[in-house]
Protein backbone atom coordinates (compact mmCIF):
# COMPACT_ATOMS: atom_id res chain seq x y z
CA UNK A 1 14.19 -18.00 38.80
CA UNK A 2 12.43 -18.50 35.17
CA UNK A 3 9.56 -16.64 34.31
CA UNK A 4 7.77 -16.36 31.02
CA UNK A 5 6.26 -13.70 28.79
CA UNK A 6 4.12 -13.34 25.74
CA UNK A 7 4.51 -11.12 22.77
CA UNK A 8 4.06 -11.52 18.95
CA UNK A 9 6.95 -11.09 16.08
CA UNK A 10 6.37 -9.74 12.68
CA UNK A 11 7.55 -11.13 9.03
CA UNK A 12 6.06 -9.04 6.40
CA UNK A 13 2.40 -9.01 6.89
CA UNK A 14 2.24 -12.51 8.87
CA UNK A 15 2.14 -11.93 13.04
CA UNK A 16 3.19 -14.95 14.92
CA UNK A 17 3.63 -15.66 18.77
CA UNK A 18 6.62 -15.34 20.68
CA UNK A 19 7.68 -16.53 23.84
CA UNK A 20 9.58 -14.76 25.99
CA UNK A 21 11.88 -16.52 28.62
CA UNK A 22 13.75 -15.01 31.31
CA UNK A 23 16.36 -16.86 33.65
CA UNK A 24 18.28 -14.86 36.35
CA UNK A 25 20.18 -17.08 38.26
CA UNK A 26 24.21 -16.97 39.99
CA UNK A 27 26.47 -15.45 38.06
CA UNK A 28 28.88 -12.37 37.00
CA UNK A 29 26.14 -9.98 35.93
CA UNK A 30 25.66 -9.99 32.61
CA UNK A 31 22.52 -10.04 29.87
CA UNK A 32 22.43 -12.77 27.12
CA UNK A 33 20.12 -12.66 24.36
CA UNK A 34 19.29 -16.10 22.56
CA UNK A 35 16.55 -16.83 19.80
CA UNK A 36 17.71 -15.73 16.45
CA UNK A 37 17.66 -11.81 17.20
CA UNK A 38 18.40 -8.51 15.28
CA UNK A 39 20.50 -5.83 16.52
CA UNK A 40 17.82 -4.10 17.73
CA UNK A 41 16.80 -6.23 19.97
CA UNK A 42 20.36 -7.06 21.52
CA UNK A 43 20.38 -3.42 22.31
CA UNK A 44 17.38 -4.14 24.32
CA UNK A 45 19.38 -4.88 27.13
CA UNK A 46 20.61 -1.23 27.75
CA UNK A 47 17.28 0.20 27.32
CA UNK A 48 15.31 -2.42 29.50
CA UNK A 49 18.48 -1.80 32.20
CA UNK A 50 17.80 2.30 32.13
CA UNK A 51 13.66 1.73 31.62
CA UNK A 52 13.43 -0.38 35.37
CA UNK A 53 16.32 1.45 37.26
CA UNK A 54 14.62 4.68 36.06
CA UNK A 55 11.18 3.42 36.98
CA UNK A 56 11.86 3.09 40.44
CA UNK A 57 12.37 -0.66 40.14
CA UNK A 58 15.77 -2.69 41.27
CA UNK A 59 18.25 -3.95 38.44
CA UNK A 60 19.38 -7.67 39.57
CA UNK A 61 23.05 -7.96 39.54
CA UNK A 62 23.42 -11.42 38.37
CA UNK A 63 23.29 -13.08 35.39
CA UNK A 64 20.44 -12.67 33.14
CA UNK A 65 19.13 -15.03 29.89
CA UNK A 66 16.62 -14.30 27.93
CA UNK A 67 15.19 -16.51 24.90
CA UNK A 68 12.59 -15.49 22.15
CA UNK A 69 11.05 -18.68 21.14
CA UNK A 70 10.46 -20.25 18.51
CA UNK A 71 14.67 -19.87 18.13
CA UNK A 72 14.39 -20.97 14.47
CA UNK A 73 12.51 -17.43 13.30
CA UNK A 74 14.63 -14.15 12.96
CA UNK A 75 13.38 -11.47 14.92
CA UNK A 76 13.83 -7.90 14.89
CA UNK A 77 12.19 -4.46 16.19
CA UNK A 78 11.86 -3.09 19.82
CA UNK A 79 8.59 -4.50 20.05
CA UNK A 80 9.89 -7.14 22.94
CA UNK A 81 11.49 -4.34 25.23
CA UNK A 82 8.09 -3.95 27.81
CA UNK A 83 7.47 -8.00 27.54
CA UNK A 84 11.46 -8.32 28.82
CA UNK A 85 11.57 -5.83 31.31
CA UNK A 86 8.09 -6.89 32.56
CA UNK A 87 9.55 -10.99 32.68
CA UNK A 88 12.64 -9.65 34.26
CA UNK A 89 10.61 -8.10 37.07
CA UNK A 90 8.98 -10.94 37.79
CA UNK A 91 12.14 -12.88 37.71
CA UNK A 92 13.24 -11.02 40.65
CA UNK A 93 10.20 -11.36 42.32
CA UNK A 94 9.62 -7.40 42.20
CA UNK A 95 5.82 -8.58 40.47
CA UNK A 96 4.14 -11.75 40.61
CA UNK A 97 4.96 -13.67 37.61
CA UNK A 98 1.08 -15.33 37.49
CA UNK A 99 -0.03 -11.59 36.09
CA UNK A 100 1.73 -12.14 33.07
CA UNK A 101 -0.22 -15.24 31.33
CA UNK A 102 -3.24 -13.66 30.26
CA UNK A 103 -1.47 -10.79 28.16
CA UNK A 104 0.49 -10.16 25.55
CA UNK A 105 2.99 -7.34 25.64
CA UNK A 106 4.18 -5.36 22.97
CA UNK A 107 5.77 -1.93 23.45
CA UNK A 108 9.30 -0.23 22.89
CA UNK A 109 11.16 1.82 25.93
CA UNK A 110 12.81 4.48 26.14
CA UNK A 111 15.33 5.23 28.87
CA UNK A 112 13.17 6.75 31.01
CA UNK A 113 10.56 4.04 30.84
CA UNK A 114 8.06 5.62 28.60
CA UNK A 115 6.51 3.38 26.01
CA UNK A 116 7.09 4.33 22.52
CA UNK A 117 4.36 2.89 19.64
CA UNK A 118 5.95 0.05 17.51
CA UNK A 119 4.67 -0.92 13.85
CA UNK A 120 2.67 -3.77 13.01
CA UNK A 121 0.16 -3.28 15.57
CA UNK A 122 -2.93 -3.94 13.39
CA UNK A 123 -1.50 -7.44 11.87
CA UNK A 124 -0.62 -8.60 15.07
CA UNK A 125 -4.16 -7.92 16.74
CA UNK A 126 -5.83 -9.67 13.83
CA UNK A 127 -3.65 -12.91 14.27
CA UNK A 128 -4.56 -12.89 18.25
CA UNK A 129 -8.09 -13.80 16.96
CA UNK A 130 -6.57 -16.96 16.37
CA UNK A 131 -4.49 -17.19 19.91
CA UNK A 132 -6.00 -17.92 23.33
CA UNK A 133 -4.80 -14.79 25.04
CA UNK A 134 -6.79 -11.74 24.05
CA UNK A 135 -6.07 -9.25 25.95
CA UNK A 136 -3.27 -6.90 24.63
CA UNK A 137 -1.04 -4.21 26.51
CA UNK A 138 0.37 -1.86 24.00
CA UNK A 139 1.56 1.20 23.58
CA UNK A 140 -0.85 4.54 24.18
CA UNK A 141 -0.58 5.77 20.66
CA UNK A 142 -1.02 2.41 19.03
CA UNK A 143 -4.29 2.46 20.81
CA UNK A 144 -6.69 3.27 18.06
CA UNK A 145 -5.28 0.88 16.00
CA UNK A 146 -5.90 -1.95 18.12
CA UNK A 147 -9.28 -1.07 18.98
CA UNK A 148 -10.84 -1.28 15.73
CA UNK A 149 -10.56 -5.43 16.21
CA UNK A 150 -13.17 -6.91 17.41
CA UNK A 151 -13.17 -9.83 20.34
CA UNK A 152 -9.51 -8.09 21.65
CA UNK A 153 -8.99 -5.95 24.60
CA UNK A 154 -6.71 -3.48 24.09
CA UNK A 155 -4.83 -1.69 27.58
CA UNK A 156 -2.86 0.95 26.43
CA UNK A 157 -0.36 2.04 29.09
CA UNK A 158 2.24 5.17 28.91
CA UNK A 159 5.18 3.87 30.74
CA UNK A 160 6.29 0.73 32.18
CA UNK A 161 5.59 1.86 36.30
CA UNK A 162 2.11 2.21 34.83
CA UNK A 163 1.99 -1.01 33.46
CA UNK A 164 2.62 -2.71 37.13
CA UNK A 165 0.84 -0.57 38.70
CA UNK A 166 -2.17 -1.72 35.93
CA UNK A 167 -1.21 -5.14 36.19
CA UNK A 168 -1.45 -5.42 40.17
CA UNK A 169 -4.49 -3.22 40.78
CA UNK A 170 -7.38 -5.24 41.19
CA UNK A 171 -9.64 -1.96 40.24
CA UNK A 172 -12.32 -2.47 37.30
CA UNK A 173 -10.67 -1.21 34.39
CA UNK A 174 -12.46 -0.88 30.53
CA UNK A 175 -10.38 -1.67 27.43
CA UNK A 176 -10.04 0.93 25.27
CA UNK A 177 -12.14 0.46 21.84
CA UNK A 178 -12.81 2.03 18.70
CA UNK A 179 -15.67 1.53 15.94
CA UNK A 180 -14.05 0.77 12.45
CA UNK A 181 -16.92 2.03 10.47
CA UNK A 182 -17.22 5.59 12.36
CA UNK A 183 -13.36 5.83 11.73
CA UNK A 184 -13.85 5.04 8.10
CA UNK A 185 -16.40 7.71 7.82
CA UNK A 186 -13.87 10.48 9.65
CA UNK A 187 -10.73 9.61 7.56
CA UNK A 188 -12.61 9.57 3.80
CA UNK A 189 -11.74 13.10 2.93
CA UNK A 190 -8.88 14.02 0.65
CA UNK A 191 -6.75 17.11 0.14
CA UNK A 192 -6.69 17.13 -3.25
CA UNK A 193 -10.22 17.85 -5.46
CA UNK A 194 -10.20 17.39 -9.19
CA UNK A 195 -11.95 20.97 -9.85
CA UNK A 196 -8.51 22.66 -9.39
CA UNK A 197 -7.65 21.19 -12.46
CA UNK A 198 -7.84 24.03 -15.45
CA UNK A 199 -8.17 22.33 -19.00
CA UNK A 200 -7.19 19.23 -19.89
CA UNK A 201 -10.63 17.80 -20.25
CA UNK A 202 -9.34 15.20 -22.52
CA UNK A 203 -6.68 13.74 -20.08
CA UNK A 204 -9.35 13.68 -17.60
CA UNK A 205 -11.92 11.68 -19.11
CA UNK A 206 -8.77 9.39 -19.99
CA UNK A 207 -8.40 9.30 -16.16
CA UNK A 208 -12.07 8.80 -15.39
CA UNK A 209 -12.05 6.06 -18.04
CA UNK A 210 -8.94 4.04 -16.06
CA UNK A 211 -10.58 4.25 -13.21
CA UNK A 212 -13.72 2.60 -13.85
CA UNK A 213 -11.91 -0.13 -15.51
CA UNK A 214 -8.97 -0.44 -13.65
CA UNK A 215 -7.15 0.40 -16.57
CA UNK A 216 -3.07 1.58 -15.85
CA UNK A 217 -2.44 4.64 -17.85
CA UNK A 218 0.67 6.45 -19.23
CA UNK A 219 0.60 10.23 -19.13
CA UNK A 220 3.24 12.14 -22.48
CA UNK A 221 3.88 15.36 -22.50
CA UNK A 222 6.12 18.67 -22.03
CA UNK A 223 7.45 19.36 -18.50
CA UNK A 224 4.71 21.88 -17.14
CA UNK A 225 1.76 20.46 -19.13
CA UNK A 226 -0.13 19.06 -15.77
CA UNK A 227 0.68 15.31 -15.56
CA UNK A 228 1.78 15.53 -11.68
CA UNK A 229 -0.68 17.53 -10.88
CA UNK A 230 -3.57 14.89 -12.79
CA UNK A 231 -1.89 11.84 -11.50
CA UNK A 232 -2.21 12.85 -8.08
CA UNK A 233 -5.95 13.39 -7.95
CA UNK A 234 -6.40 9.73 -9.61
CA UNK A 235 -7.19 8.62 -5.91
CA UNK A 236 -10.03 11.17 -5.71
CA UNK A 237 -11.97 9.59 -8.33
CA UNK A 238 -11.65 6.25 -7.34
CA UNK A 239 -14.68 4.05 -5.03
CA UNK A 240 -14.94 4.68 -1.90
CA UNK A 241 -13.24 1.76 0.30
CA UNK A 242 -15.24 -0.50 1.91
CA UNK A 243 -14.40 -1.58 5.65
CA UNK A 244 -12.50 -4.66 4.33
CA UNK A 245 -10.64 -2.43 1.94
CA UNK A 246 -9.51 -0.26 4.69
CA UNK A 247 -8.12 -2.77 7.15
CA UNK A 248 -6.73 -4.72 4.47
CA UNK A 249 -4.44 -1.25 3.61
CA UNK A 250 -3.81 -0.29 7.05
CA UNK A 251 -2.71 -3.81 7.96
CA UNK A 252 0.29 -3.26 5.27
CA UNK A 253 1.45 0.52 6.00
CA UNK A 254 1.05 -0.70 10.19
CA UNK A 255 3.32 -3.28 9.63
CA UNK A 256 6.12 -0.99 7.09
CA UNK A 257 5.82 1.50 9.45
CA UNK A 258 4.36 4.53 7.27
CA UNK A 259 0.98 4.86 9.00
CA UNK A 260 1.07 8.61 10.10
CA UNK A 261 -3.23 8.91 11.00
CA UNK A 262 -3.12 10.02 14.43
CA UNK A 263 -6.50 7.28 14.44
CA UNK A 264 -4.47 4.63 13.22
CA UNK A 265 -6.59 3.77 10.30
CA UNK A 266 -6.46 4.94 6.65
CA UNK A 267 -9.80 5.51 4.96
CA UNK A 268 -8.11 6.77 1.74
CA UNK A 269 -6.67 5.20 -1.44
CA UNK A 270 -2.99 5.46 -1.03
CA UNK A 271 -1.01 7.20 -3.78
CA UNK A 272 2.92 6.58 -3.86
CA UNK A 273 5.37 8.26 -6.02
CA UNK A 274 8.53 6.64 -5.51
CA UNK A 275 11.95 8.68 -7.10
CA UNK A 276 13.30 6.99 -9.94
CA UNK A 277 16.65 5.92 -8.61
CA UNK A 278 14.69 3.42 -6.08
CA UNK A 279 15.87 0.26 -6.37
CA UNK A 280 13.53 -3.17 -7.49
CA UNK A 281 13.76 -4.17 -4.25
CA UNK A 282 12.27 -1.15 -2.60
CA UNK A 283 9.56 -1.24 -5.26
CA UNK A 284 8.53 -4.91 -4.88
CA UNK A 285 9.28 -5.70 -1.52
CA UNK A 286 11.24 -7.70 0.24
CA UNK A 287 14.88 -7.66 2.18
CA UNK A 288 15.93 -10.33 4.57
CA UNK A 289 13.46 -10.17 6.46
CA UNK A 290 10.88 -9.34 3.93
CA UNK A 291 9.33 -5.89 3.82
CA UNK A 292 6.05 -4.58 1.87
CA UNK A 293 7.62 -2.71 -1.16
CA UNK A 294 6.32 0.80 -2.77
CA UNK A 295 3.27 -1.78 -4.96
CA UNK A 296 2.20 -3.19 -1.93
CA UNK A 297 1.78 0.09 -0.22
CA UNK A 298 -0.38 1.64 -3.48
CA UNK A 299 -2.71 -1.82 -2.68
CA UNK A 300 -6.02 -0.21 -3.21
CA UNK A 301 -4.36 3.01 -4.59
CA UNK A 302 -1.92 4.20 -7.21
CA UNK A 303 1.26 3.68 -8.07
CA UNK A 304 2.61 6.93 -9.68
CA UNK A 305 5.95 5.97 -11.93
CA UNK A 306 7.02 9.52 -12.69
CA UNK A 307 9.86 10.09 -15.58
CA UNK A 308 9.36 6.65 -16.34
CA UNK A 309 12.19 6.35 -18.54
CA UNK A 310 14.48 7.27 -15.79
CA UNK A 311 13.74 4.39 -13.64
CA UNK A 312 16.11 1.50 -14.12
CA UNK A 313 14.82 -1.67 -16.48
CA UNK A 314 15.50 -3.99 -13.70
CA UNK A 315 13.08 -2.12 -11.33
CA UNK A 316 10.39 -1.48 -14.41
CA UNK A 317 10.79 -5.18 -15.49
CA UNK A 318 10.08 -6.58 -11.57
CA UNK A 319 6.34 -4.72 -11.69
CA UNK A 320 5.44 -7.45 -14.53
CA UNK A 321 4.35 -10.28 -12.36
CA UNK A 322 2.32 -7.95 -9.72
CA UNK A 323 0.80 -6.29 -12.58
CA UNK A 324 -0.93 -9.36 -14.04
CA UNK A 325 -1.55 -11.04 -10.45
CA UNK A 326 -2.07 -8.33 -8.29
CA UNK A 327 0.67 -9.53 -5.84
CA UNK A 328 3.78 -10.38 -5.68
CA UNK A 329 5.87 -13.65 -3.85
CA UNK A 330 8.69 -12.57 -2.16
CA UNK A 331 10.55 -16.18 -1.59
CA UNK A 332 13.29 -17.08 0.99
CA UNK A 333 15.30 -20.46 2.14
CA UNK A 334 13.02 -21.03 5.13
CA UNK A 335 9.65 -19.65 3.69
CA UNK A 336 7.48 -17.95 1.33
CA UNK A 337 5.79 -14.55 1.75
CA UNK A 338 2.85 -12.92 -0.49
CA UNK A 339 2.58 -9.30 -0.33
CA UNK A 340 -0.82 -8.00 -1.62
CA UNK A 341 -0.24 -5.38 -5.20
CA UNK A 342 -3.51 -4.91 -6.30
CA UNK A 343 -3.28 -0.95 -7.59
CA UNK A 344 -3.50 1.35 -10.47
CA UNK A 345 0.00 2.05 -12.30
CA UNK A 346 -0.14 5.75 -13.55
CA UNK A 347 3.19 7.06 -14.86
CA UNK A 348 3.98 10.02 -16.66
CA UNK A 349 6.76 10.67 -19.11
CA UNK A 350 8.20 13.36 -21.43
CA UNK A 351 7.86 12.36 -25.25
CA UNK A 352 12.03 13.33 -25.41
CA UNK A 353 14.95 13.63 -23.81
CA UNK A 354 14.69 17.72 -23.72
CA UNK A 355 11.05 17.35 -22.71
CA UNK A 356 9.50 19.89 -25.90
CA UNK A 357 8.75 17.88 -28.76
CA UNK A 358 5.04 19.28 -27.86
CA UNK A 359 5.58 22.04 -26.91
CA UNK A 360 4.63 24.47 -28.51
CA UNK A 361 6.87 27.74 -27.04
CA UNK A 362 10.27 25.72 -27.03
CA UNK A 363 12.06 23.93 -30.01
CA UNK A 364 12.68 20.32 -29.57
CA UNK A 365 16.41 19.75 -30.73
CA UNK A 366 16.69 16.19 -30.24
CA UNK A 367 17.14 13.45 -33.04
CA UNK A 368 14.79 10.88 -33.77
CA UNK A 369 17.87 8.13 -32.55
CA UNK A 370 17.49 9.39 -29.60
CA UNK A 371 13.78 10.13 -29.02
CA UNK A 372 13.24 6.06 -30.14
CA UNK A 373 16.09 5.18 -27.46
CA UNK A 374 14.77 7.40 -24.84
CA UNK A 375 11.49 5.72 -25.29
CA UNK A 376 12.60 2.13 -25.58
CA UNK A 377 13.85 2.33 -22.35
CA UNK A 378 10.58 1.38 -21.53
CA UNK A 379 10.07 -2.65 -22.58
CA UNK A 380 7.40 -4.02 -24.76
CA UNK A 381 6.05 -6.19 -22.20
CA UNK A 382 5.68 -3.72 -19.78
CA UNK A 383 3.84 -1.62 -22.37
CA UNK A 384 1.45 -4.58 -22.39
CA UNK A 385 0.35 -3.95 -19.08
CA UNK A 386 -0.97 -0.99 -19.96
CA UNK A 387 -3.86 -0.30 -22.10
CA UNK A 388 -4.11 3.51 -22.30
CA UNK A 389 -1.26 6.13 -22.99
CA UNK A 390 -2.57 10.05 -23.81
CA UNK A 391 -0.93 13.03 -25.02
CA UNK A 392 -1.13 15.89 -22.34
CA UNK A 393 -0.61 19.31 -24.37
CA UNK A 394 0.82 22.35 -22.51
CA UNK A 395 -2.29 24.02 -21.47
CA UNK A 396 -3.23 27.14 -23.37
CA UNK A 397 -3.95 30.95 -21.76
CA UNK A 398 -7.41 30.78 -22.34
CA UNK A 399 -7.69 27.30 -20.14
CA UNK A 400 -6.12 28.87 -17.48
CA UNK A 401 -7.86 32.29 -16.66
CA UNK A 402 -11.35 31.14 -17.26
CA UNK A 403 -12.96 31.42 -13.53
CA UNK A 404 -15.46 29.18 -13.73
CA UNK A 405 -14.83 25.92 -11.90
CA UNK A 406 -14.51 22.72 -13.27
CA UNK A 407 -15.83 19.14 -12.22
CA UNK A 408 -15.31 18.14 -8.74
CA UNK A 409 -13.77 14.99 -7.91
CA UNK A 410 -17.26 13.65 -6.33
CA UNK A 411 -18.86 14.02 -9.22
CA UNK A 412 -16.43 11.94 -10.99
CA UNK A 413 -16.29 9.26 -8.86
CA UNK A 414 -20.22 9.00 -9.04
CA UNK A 415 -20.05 8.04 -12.53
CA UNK A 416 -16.95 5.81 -11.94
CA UNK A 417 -18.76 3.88 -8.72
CA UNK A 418 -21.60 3.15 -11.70
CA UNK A 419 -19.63 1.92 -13.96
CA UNK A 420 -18.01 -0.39 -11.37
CA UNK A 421 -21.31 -1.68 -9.92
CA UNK A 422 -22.52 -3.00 -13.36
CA UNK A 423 -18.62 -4.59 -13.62
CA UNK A 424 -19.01 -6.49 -9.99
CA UNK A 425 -22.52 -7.85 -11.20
CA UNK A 426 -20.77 -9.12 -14.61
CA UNK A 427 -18.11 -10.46 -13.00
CA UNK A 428 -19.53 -11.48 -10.09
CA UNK A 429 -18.94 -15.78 -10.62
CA UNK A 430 -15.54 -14.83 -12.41
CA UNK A 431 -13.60 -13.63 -9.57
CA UNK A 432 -12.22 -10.42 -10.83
CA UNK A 433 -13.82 -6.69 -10.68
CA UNK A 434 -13.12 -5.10 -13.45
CA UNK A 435 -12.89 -4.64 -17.25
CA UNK A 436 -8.98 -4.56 -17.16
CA UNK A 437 -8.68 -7.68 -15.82
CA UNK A 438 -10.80 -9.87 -18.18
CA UNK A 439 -9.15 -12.93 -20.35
CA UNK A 440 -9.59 -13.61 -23.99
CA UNK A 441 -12.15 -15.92 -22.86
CA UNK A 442 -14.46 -13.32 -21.17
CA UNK A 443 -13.45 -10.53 -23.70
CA UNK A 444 -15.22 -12.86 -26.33
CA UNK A 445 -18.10 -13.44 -24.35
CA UNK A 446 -18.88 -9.57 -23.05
CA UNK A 447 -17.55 -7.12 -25.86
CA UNK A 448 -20.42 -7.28 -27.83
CA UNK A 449 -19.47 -4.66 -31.29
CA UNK A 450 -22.00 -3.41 -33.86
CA UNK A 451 -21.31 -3.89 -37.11
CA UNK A 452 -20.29 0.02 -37.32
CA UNK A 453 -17.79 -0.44 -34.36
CA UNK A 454 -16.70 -3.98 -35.98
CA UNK A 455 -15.62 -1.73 -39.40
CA UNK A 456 -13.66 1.13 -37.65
CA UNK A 457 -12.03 -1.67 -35.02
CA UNK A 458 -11.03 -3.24 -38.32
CA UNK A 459 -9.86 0.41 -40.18
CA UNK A 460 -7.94 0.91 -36.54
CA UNK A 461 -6.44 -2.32 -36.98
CA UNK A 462 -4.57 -2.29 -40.60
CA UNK A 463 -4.98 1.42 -41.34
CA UNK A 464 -3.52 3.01 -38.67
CA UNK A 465 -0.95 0.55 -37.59
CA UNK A 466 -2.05 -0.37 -34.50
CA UNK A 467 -0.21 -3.40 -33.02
CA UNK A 468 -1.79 -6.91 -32.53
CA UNK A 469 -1.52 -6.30 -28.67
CA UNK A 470 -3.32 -3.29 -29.18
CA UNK A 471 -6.48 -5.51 -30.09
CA UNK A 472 -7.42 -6.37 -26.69
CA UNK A 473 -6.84 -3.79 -24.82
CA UNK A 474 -9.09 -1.32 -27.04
CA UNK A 475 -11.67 -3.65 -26.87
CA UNK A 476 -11.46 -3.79 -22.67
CA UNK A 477 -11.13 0.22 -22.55
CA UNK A 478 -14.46 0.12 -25.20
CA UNK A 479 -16.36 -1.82 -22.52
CA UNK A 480 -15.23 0.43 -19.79
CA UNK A 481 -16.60 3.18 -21.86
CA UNK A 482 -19.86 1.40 -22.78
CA UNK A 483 -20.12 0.78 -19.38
CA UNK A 484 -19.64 4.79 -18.49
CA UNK A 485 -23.09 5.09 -20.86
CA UNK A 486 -24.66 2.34 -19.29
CA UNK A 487 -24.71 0.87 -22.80
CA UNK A 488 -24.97 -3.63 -23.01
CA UNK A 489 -23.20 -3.20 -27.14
CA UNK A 490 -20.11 -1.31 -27.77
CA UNK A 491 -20.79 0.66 -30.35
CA UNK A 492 -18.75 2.73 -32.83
CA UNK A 493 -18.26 5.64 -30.43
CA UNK A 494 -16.88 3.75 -28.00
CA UNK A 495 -14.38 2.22 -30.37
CA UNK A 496 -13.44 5.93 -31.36
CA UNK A 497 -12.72 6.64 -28.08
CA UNK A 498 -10.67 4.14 -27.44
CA UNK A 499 -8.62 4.27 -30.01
CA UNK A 500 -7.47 7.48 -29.03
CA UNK A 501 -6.34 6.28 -26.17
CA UNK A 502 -3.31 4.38 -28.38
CA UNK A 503 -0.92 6.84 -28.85
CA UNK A 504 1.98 5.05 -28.06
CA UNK A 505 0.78 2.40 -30.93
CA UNK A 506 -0.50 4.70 -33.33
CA UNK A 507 3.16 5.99 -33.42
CA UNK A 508 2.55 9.48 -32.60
CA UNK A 509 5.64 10.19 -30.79
């Protein structure tokens, strides 16, 4: 007897539908597994066996098929184990097979027939907007997840006798449901506040400035001089995310599998530090099947490169492309996949191999050979990407025993959310949303200089060495700043400022 089930696959972000058929006819017994599976689905079989003899059901001891269709798309996961045990059932006639149409299972099982939560719960429920079949049986603790979509009903069930016993009792039920923007308001708070901070004011407003414009930043300076520690509380400064924002970043750490929330739903900017001996593929993405890399899970966030020099030049050169596009296209034989990378990169370095040429307690013993090689690890176009690099100075006594405390995060990220609002209403027609990301065409049109700021752009220019590249990206990080004062004309301030924010060009190291 054939009976048929429905569940949904996952290939990076993108759900589709799957088909789930089940044969059990005459035969030795014996379970085959057709469709273009994964290994962990052809262990299905033992787990699905265990899961209904354990339930209280009967295991049919004859032969058994079962196809995931479309056959041409590899699978993998667990995801299918309740949606085969369930068709299998009705196979056998142990459940009428007519219960299944008008859901779609997803769920793993465990031996005992509990159902364990699965990842990629979120993309799937948004691409059964699209399918006819909206009502979804899932796992208990994927619950929250799901119910933040709207037109879906969402059943969560624990184990799989449950799940019959939900699927042939004709009692009332509710689906369970959740309201995104009251989950966005519980999850906003972070761990991390900016007034723990002691010193550093310059590397702060340095910080504050890249955030307003979206501007990536390099931190220099001695092990022990606070770069870690800044970098981290980047996210704390940042907007607020809007609902859109949200779903859009807990769609992608769903389907990698790294959402931890107990509610399913992040309502934070994501910060990832990946170690420097991660490969390029495990910072971009991708695999065969393709997976959302370390820049796709910053999307909305940073990405925090720390000992930048240590990271290999393959991996550095691959974040070239996302950084200018804000994704990246991870492409296969049989189809293309586009992983969102829209994030801050914020990396940190020492300004030598030893780690003191600024510091001021320890003795810096290495030659200039191999303080210019130790930098040049990182490439010029990579530099190009990113259009502020400060010195961070060990942090003197005085810094750190004064009591009082300094600016809190929130008050920050009120001057940063300004800034930002008069960048979405200049750039509203343009299609970008912030000062970073502005061509030649619109730097021409919105970085209005004085004549003061024209003269000391012009002094920075041939007097101090700066590079040609360096042109542009002073005048974006001026506009960021004139935007900070709520000023329409860079003025010569604002060109000071932001020429301090060169020191990689001005040759300081």
């Amino acid at each position: 007897m054939i009976s048929k089930t429905n569940s949904f696959g996952l290939i990076g972000l993108e759900a589709y539908p799957v088909e789930i058929e089940i044969d059990v006819s005459k035969g030795l017994p014996a379970v085959t597994l057709v469709g273009l599976t994964d290994t962990a689905i052809k262990e299905s079989k033992e787990r699905v066996r265990s899961a209904i003899k354990n339930s209280g059901f009967q295991w049919p001891t004859q032969r058994i098929t079962v196809n995931l269709a479309p056959s041409d798309i590899k699978k993998e996961g667990a995801c299918f184990d309740l949606a085969i045990a369930l068709g299998i059932l009705a196979s056998t006639g142990q459940i009428n097979g007519d219960l299944l149409k008008n859901y779609i299972f997803l769920g793993e099982l465990s031996l005992d027939g509990q159902i364990r939560p699965v990842r990629g719960i979120l993309a799937i429920s948004l691409a059964m907007a699209n399918s006819p079949v909206k009502n979804l049986v899932l796992p208990a603790e994927n619950a929250k997840e799901a119910g933040i979509v709207p037109n879906l009903s969402g059943w969560p069930q624990n184990n799989l006798k449950e799940t019959v016993q939900f699927l042939t009792d004709l009692l009332p039920r509710q689906p369970f449901k959740a309201t995104p923007e009251q989950t966005l308001r519980i999850n906003t708070n972070y761990a991390l506040d900016f007034s723990e901070v002691k010193g550093q004011y310059f590397a702060k407003r340095a910080l504050e400035v890249a955030v307003s414009g979206g501007h990536n930043i390099v931190l220099i300076g001695p092990p022990g001089s606070g770069k870690t520690m800044l970098a981290k509380r980047i996210p704390t400064i940042m907007p607020s995310l809007t609902l859109d924002e949200a779903l859009e970043i807990t769609k992608i750490h769903s389907a990698a599998g790294t959402l931890l929330n107990k509610d399913g739903f992040m309502g934070t900017r994501p910060f990832r530090s990946p170690h420097h001996s991660i490969s390029d593929i495990a910072l971009i993405g991708g695999g065969s099947i393709p997976k959302p890399g370390e820049i796709s899970l910053a999307h909305y966030g940073v990405l925090f490169l720390d000992e930048l020099p240590e990271f290999s030049r393959k991996a550095l050169e691959t974040l070239r492309q996302p950084l200018e596009d804000n994704l990246i296209c991870i492409s296969r034989i049989k189809r293309t996949l586009i992983f969102p990378a829209c994030f801050i990169l914020a990396a940190a370095l020492n300004p030598c191999p030893c780690g003191n040429y600024f510091n001021q307690r320890e003795t810096c013993h290495c030659h200039p050979t191999k303080i210019k090689n130790y930098l040049g690890k990182i490439s010029g176009p990579l530099l190009d990407r990113i259009d502020i690099h400060i010195v961070v100075p060990q942090i003197k006594y005085h810094e750190l025993s004064n009591v009082k405390e300094a600016e809190s995060s929130e008050t920050i990220r009120r001057r940063v959310e300004n800034a930002r609002a008069i960048q979405h209403k200049r750039f509203k027609s343009a299609g970008i949303f912030c000062n970073s990301q502005m061509p030649n065409k619109l730097i021409k049109e919105y970085c209005f200089l004085d004549k003061q700021a024209q003269e000391l752009l012009r002094m920075a220019i041939s007097e101090l060495g700066l590079s040609a590249r360096a042109y542009d990206k002073i005048l974006k990080v001026a506009r960021t700043i004139a935007d900070l004062d709520q000023k329409e004309v860079i003025s010569q301030e604002h060109i000071a400022e932001a020429v301090q924010y060169r020191s990689l060009d001005k040759k300081q190291i």
